[in-house]
C-alpha atoms as a PDB file:
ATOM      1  CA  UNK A   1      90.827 108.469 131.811  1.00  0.00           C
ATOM      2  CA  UNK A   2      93.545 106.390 129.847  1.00  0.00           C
ATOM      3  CA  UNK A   3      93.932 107.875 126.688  1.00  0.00           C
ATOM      4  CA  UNK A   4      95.887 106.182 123.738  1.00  0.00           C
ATOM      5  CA  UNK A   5      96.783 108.998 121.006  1.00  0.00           C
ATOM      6  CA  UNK A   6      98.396 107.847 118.025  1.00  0.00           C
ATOM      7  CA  UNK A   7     100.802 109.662 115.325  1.00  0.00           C
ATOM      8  CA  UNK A   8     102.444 111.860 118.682  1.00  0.00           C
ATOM      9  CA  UNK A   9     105.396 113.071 115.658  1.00  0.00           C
ATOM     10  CA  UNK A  10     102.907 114.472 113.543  1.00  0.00           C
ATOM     11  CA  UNK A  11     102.293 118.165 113.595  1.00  0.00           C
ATOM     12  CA  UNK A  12      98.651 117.534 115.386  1.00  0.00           C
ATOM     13  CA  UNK A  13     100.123 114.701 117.267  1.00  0.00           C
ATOM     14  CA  UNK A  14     102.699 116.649 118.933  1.00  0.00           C
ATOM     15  CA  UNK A  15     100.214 119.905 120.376  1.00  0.00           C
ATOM     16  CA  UNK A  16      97.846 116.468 121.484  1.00  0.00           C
ATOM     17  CA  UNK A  17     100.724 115.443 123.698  1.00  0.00           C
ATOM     18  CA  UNK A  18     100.547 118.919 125.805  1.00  0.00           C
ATOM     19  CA  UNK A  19      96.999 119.218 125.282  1.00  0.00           C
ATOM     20  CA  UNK A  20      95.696 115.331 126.090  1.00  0.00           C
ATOM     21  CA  UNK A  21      97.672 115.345 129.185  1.00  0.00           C
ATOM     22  CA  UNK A  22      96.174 117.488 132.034  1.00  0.00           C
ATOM     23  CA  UNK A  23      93.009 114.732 131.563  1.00  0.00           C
ATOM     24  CA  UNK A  24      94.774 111.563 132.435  1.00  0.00           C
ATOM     25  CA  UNK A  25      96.973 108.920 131.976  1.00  0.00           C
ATOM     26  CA  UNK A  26      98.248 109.197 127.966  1.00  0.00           C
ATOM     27  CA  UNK A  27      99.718 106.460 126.194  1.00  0.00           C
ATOM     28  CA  UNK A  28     101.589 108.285 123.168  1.00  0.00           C
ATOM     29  CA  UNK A  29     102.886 106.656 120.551  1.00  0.00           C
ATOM     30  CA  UNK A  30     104.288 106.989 116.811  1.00  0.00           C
ATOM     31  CA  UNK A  31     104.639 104.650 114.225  1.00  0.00           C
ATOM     32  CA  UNK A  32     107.933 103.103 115.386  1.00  0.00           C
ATOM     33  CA  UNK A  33     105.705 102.067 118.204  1.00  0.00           C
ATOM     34  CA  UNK A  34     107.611 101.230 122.426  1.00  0.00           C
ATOM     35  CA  UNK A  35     107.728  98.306 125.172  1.00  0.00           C
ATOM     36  CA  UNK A  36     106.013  96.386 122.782  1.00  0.00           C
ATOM     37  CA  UNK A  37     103.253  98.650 121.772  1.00  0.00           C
ATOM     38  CA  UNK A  38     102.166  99.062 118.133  1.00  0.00           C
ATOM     39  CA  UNK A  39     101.139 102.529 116.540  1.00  0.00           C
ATOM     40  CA  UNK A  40     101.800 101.968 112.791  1.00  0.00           C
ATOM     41  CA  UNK A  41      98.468 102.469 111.233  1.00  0.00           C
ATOM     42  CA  UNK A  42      99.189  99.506 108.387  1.00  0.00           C
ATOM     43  CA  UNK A  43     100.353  97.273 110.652  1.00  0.00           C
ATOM     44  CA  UNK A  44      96.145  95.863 111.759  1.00  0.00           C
ATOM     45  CA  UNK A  45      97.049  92.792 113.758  1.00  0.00           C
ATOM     46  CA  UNK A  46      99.703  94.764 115.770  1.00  0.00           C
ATOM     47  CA  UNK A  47      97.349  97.505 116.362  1.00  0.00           C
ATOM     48  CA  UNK A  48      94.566  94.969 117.435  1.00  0.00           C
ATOM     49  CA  UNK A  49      96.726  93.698 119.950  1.00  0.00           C
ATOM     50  CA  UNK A  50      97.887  97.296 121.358  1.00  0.00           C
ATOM     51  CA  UNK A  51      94.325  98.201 121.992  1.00  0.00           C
ATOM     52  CA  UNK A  52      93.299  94.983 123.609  1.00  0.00           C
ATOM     53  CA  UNK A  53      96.882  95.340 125.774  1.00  0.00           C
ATOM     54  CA  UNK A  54      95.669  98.875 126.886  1.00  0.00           C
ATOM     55  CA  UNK A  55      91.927  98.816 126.930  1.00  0.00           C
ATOM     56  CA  UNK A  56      92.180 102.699 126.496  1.00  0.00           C
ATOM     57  CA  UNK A  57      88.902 104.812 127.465  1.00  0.00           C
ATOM     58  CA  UNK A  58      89.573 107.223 124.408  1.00  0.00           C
ATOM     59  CA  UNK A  59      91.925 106.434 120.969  1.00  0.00           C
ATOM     60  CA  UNK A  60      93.079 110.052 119.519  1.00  0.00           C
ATOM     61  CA  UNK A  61      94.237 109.421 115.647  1.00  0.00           C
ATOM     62  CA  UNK A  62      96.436 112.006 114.894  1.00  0.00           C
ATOM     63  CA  UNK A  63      98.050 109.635 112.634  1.00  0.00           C
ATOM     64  CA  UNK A  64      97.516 109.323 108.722  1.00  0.00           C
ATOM     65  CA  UNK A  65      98.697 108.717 105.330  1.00  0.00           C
ATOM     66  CA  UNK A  66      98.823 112.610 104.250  1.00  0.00           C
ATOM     67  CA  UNK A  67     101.210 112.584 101.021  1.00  0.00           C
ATOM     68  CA  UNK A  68      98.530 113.588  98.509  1.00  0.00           C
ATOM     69  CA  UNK A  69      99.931 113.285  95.022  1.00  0.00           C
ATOM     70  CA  UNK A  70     101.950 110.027  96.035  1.00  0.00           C
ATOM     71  CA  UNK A  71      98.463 108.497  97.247  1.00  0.00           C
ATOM     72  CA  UNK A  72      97.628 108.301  93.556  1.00  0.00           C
ATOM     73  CA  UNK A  73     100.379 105.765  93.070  1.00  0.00           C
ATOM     74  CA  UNK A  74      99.833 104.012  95.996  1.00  0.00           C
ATOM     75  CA  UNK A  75      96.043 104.038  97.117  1.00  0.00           C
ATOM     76  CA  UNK A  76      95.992 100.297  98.375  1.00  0.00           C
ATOM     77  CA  UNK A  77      98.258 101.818 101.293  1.00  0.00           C
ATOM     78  CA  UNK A  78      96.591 105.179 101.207  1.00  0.00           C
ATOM     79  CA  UNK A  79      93.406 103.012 102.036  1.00  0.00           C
ATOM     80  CA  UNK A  80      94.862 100.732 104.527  1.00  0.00           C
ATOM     81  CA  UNK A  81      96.318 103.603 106.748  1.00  0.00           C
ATOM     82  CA  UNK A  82      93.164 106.245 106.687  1.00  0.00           C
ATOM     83  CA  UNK A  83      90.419 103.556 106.024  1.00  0.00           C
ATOM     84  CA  UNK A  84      91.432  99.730 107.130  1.00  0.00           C
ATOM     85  CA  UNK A  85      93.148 101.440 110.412  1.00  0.00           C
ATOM     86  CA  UNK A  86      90.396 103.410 111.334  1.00  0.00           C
ATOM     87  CA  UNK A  87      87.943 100.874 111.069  1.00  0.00           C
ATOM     88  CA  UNK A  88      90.106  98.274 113.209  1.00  0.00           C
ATOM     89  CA  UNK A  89      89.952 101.183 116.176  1.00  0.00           C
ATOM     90  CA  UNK A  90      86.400 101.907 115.911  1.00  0.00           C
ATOM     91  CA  UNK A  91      85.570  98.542 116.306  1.00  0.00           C
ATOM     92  CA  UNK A  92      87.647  98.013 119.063  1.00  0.00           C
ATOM     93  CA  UNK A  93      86.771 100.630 120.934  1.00  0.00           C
ATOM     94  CA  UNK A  94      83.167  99.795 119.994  1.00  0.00           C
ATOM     95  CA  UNK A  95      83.668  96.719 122.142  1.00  0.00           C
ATOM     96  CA  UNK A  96      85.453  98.547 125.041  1.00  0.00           C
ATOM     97  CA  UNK A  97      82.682 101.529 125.280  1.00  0.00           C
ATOM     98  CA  UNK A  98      85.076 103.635 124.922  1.00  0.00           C
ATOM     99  CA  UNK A  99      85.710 106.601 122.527  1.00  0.00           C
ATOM    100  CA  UNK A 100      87.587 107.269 118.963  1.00  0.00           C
ATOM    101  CA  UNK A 101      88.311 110.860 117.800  1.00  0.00           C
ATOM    102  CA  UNK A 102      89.872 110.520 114.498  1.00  0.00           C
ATOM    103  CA  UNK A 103      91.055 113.808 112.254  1.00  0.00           C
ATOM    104  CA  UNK A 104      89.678 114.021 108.508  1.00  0.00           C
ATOM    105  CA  UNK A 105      89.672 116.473 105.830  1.00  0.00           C
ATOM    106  CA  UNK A 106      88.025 118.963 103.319  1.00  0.00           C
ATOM    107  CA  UNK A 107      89.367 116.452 100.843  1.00  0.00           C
ATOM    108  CA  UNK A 108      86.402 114.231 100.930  1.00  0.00           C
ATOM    109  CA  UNK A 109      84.511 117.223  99.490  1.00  0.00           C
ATOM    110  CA  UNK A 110      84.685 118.351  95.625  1.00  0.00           C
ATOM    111  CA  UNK A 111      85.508 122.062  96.196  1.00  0.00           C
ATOM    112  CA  UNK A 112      83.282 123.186  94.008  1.00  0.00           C
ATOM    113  CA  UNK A 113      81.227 126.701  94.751  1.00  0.00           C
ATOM    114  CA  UNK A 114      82.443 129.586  97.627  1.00  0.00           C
ATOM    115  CA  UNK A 115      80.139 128.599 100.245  1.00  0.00           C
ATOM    116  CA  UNK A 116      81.713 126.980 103.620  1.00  0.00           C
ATOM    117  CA  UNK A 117      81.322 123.391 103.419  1.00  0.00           C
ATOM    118  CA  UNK A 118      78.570 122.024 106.156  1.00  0.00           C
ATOM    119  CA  UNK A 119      79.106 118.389 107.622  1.00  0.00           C
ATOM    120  CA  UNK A 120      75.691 117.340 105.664  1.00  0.00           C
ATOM    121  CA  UNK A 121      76.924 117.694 102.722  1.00  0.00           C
ATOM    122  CA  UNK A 122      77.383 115.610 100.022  1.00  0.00           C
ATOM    123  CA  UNK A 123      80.876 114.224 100.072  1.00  0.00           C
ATOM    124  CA  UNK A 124      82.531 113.736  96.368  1.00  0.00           C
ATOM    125  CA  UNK A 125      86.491 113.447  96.650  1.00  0.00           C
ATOM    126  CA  UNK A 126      88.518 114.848  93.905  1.00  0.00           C
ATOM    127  CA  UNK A 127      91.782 112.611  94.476  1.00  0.00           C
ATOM    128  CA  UNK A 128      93.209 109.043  95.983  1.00  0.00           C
ATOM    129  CA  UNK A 129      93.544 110.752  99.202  1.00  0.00           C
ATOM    130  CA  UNK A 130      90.333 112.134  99.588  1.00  0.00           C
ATOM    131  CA  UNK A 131      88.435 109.035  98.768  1.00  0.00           C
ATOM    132  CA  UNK A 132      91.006 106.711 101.467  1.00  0.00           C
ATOM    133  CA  UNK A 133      89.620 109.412 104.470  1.00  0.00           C
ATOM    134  CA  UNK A 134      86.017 109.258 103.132  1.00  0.00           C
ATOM    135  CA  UNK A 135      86.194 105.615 103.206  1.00  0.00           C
ATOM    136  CA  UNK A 136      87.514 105.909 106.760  1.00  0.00           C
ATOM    137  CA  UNK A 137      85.042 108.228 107.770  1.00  0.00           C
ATOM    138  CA  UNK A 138      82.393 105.706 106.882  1.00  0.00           C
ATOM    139  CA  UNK A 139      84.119 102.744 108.418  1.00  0.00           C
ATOM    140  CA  UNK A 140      83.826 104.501 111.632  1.00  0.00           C
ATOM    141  CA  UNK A 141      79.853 105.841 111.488  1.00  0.00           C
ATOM    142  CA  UNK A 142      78.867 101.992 110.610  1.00  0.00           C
ATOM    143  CA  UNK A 143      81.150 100.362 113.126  1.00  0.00           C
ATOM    144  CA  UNK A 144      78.863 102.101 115.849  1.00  0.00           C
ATOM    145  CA  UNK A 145      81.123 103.209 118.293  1.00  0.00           C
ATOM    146  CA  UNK A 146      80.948 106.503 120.268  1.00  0.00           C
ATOM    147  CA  UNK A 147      83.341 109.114 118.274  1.00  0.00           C
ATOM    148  CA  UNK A 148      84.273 112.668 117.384  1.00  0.00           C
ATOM    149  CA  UNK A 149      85.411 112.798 113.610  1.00  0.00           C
ATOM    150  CA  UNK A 150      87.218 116.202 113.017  1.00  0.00           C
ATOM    151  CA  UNK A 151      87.181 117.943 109.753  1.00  0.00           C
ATOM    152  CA  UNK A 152      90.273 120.284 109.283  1.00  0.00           C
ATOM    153  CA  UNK A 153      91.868 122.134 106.294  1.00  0.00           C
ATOM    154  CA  UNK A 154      95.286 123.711 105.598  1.00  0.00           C
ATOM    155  CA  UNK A 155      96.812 122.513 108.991  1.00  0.00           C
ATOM    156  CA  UNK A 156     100.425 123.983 110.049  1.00  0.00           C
ATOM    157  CA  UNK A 157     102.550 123.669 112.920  1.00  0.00           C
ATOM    158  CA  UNK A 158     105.521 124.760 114.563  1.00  0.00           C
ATOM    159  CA  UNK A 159     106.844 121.271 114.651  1.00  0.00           C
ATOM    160  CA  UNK A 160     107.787 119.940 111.361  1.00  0.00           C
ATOM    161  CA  UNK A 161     107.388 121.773 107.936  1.00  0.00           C
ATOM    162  CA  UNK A 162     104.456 123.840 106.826  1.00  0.00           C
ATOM    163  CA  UNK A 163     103.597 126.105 103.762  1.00  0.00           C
ATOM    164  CA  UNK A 164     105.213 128.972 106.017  1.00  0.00           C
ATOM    165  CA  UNK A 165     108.006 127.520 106.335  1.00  0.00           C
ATOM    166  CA  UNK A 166     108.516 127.043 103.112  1.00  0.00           C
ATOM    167  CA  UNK A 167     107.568 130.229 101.593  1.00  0.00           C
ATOM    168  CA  UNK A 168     110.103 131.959 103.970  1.00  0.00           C
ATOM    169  CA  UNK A 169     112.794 129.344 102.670  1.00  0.00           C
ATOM    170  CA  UNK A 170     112.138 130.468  99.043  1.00  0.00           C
ATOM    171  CA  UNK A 171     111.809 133.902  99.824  1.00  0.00           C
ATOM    172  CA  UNK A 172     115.307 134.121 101.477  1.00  0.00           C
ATOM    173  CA  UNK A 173     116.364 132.461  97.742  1.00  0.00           C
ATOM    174  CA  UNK A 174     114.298 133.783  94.842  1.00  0.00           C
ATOM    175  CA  UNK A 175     113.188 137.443  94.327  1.00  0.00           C
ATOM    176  CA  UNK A 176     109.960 136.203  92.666  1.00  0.00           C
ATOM    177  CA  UNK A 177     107.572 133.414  93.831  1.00  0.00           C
ATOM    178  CA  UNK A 178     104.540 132.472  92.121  1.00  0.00           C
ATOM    179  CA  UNK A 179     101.781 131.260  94.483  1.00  0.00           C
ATOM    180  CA  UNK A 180      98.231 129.154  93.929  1.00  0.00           C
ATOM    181  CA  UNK A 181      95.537 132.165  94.304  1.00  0.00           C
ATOM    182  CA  UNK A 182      91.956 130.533  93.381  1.00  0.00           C
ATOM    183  CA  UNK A 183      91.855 127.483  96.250  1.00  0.00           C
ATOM    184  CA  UNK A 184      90.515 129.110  99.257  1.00  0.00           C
ATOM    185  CA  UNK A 185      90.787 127.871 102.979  1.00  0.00           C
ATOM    186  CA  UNK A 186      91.712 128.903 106.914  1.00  0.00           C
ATOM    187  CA  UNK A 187      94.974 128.221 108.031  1.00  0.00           C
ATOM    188  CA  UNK A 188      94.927 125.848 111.110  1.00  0.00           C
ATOM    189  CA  UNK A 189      97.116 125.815 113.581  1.00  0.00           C
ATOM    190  CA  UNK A 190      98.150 122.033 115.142  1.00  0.00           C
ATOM    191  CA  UNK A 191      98.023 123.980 118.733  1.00  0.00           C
ATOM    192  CA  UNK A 192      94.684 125.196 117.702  1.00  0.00           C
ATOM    193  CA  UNK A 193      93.352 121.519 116.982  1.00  0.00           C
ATOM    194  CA  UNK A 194      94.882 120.462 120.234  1.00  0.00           C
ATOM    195  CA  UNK A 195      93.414 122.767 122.476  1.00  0.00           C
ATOM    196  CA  UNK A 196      90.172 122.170 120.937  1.00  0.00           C
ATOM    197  CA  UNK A 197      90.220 118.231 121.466  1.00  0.00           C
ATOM    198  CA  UNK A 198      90.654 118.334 124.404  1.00  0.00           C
ATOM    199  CA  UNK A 199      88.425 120.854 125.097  1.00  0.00           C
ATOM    200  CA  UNK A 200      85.676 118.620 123.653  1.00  0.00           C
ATOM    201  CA  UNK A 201      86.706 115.546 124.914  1.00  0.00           C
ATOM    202  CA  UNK A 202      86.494 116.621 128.881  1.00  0.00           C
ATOM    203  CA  UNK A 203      82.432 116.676 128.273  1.00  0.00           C
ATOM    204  CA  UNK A 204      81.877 113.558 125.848  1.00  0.00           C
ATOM    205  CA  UNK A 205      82.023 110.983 129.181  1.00  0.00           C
ATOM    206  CA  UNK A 206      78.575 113.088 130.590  1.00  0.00           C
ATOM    207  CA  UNK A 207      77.502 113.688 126.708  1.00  0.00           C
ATOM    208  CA  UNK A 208      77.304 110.627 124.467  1.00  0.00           C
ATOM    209  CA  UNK A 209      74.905 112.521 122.436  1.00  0.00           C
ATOM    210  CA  UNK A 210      77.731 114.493 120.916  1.00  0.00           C
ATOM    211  CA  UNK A 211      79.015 111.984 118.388  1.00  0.00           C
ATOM    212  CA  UNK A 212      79.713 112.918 115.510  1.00  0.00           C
ATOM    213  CA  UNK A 213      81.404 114.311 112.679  1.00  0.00           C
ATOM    214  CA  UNK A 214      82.166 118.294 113.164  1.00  0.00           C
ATOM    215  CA  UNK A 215      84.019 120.633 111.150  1.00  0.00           C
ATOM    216  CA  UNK A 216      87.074 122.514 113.024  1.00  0.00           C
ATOM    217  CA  UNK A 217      89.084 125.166 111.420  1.00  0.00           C
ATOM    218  CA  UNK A 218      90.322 128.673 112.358  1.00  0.00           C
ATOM    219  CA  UNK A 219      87.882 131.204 111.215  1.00  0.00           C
ATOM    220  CA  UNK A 220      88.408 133.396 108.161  1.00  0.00           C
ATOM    221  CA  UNK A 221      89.632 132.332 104.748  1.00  0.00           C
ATOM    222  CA  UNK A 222      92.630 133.178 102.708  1.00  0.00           C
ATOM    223  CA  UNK A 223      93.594 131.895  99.113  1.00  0.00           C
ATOM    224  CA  UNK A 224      97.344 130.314  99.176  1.00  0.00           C
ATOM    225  CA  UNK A 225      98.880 133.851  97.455  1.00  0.00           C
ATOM    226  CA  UNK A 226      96.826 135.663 100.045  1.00  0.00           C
ATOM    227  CA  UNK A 227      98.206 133.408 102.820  1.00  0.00           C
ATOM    228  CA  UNK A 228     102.166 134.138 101.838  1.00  0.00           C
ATOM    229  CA  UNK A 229     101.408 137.582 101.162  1.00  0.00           C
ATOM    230  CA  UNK A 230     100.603 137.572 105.330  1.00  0.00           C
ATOM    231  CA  UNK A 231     103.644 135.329 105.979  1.00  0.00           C
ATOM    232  CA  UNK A 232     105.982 137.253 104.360  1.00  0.00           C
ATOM    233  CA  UNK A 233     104.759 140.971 105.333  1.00  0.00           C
ATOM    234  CA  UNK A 234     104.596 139.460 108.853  1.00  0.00           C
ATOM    235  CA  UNK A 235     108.258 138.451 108.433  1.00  0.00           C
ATOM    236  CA  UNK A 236     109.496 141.703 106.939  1.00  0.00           C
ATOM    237  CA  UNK A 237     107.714 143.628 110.234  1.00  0.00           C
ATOM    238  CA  UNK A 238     109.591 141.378 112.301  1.00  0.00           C
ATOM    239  CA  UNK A 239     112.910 142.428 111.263  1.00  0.00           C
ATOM    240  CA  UNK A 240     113.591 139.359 109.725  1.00  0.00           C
ATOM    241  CA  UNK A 241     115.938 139.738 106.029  1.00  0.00           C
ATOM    242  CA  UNK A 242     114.170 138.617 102.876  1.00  0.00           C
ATOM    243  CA  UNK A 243     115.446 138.431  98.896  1.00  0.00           C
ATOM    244  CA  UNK A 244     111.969 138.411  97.613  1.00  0.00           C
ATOM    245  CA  UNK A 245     110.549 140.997  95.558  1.00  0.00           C
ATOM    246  CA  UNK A 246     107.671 139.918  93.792  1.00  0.00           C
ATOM    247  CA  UNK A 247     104.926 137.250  94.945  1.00  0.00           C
ATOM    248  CA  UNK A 248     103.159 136.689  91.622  1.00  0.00           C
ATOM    249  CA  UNK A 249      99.443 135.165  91.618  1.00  0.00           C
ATOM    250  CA  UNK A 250      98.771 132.158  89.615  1.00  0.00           C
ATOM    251  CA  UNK A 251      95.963 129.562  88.993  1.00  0.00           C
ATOM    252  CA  UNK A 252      95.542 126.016  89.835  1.00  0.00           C
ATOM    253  CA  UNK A 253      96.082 125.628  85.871  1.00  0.00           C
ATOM    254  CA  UNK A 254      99.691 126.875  85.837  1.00  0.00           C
ATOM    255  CA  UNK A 255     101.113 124.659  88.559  1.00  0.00           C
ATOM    256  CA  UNK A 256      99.863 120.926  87.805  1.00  0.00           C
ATOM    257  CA  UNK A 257     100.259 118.267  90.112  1.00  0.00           C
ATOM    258  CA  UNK A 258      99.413 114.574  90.110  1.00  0.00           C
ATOM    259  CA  UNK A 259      96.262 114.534  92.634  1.00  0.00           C
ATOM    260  CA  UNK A 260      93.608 117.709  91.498  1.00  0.00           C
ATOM    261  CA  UNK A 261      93.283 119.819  94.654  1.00  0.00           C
ATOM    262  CA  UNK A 262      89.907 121.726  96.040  1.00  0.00           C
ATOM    263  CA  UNK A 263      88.820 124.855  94.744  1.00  0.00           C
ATOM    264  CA  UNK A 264      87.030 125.508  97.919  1.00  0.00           C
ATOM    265  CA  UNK A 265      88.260 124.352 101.470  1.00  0.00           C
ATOM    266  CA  UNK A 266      85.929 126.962 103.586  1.00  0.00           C
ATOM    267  CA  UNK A 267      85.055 125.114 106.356  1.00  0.00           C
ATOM    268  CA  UNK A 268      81.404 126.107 108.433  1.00  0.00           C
ATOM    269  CA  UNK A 269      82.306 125.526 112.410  1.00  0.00           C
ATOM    270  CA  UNK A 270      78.759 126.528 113.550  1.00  0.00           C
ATOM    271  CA  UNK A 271      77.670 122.554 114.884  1.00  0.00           C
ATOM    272  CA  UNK A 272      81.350 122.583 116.481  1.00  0.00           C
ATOM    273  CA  UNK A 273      81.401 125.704 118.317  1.00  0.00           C
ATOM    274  CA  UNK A 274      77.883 125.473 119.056  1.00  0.00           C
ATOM    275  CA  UNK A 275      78.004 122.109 120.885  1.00  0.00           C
ATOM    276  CA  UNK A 276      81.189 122.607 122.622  1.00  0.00           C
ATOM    277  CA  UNK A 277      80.638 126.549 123.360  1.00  0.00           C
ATOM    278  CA  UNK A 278      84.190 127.880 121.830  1.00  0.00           C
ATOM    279  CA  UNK A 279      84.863 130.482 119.675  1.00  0.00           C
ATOM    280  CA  UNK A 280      87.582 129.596 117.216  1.00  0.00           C
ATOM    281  CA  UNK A 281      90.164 132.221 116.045  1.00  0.00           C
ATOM    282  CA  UNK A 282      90.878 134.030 112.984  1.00  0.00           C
ATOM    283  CA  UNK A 283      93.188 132.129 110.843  1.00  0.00           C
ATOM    284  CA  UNK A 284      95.936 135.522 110.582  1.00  0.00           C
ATOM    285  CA  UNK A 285      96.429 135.203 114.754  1.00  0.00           C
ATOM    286  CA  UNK A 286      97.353 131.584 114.729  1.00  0.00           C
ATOM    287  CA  UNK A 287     100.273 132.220 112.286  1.00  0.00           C
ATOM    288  CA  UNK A 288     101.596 135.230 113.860  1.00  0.00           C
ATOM    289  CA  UNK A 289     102.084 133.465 116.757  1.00  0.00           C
ATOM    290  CA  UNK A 290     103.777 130.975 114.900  1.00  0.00           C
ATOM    291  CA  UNK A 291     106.113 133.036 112.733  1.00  0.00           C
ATOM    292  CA  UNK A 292     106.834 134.811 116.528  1.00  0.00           C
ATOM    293  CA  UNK A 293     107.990 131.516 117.675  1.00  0.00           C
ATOM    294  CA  UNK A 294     110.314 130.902 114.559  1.00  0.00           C
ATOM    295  CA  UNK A 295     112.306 134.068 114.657  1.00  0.00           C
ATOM    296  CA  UNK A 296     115.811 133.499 115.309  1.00  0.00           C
ATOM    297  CA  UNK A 297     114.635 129.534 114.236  1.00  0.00           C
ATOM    298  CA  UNK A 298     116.728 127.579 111.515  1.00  0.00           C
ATOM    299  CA  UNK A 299     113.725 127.028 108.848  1.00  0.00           C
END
């Protein structure tokens, strides 16, 4: 199986290049593309060629335009990198017979209500962002091609910077922090998302009945004051020095930002684990083992 997987720097993109690599030959590359390969997601014709170079069996998008309140100043490029892109690889690969598994969002629901969001739904985004991986999502269902379109929320990694990373930062610094408590979600670990990929994608060759779109998160939810509350009593029982004294809880309301975020980002996993016979785990023992790995870890 030669496997092209695109965004490799990103926080999903780096777990997919351990992951992705016990099932073949993988092709990894970021937006500064190599040996004359293209992975920058608004460069089309570049990409075009790179596919048609490579003739890949599978395209992994772990790449994305992911700055949310700048996407409201920009959503021409917002929609060229998660919609135009996307739709360029679907139909390539629709011609090759080959696969695309492409990473979406909760975003391209409203957040309204408590209840876990099921793929049926009806889709209504709230921002720029939202609406440019909506589009894409659509691009690739019409195109035709055999795909795996993975719903996440709230996704973290070791590599690069997270919201636990920077709650620890400010905690070393302030003695109060003031944290977003009525949006709701699961904390997803980038290993997490990996693992799972590739867990899926070893059966789609015997399975072409599986594409789809699926929802994939870590079970659980957690609002974002509940979250640091866990990252920072974690820290604490690791030893690790803090200045913080307080962690205050505030609404949406008090901290305004240019793009309006989700209320809800619950998640339902049932069609995912069901057809691919996992069992995904709680949100709280993804970022322990996260915060483990960043003791003794500039942040």
């Amino acid at each position: 199986m030669k496997i092209l997987l695109l965004g490799k720097q990103g926080q999903v993109g780096w777990e997919l290049q351990r992951a992705l690599a016990p099932l073949g030959e993988v092709v990894a590359l970021d937006r500064h593309g190599e040996a004359g390969l293209c992975g920058n997601l608004s460069d089309l014709p570049g990409l075009r060629s790179t596919l048609r170079d490579l003739r890949p069996d599978v395209v992994v998008n772990a790449a994305a335009y992911t700055a949310v309140d700048k996407a409201q100043a920009e959503p021409q490029l917002a929609t060229l990198i998660n919609a135009e892109a996307p739709r360029l690889l679907a139909e390539e690969m629709q011609a090759l017979g080959g696969w695309l598994v492409h990473y979406s969002t909760d975003y391209v629901f409203d957040g309204s209500g408590t209840r876990p969001w099921r793929e049926e739904d009806a889709t209504a985004p709230l921002n720029r962002y939202g609406l440019s991986k909506w589009l894409g999502e659509q691009a690739i269902r019409q195109s035709g091609c055999q795909h795996l379109i993975l719903r996440t929320s709230w996704v973290y990694g070791g590599h690069g910077n997270n919201f636990a990373r920077t709650m620890l930062r400010l905690a070393r610094e302030r003695e109060t922090l003031q944290v977003i408590d009525d949006q709701y979600g699961a904390p997803t670990g980038a290993e997490l998302l990996a693992d799972a990929t590739a867990h899926a994608l070893r059966s789609l060759p015997a399975a072409p009945e599986r594409s789809g779109t699926y929802h994939l998160a870590a079970a659980g939810e957690v609002s974002w004051y509940g979250y640091a509350c866990q990252v920072i009593e974690y820290w604490r029982a690791l030893g690790q020095p803090l200045q913080v004294r307080e962690i205050r809880p505030i609404p949406t309301s008090a901290y305004p930002l240019p793009a309006p975020r989700p209320h809800n980002s619950r998640l339902d996993t049932c069609k995912f684990t069901r057809t691919f016979g996992l069992q995904l785990p709680a949100w709280q023992s993804g970022v322990r083992r996260m915060l483990d790995e960043l003791k003794g870890v500039p942040l």
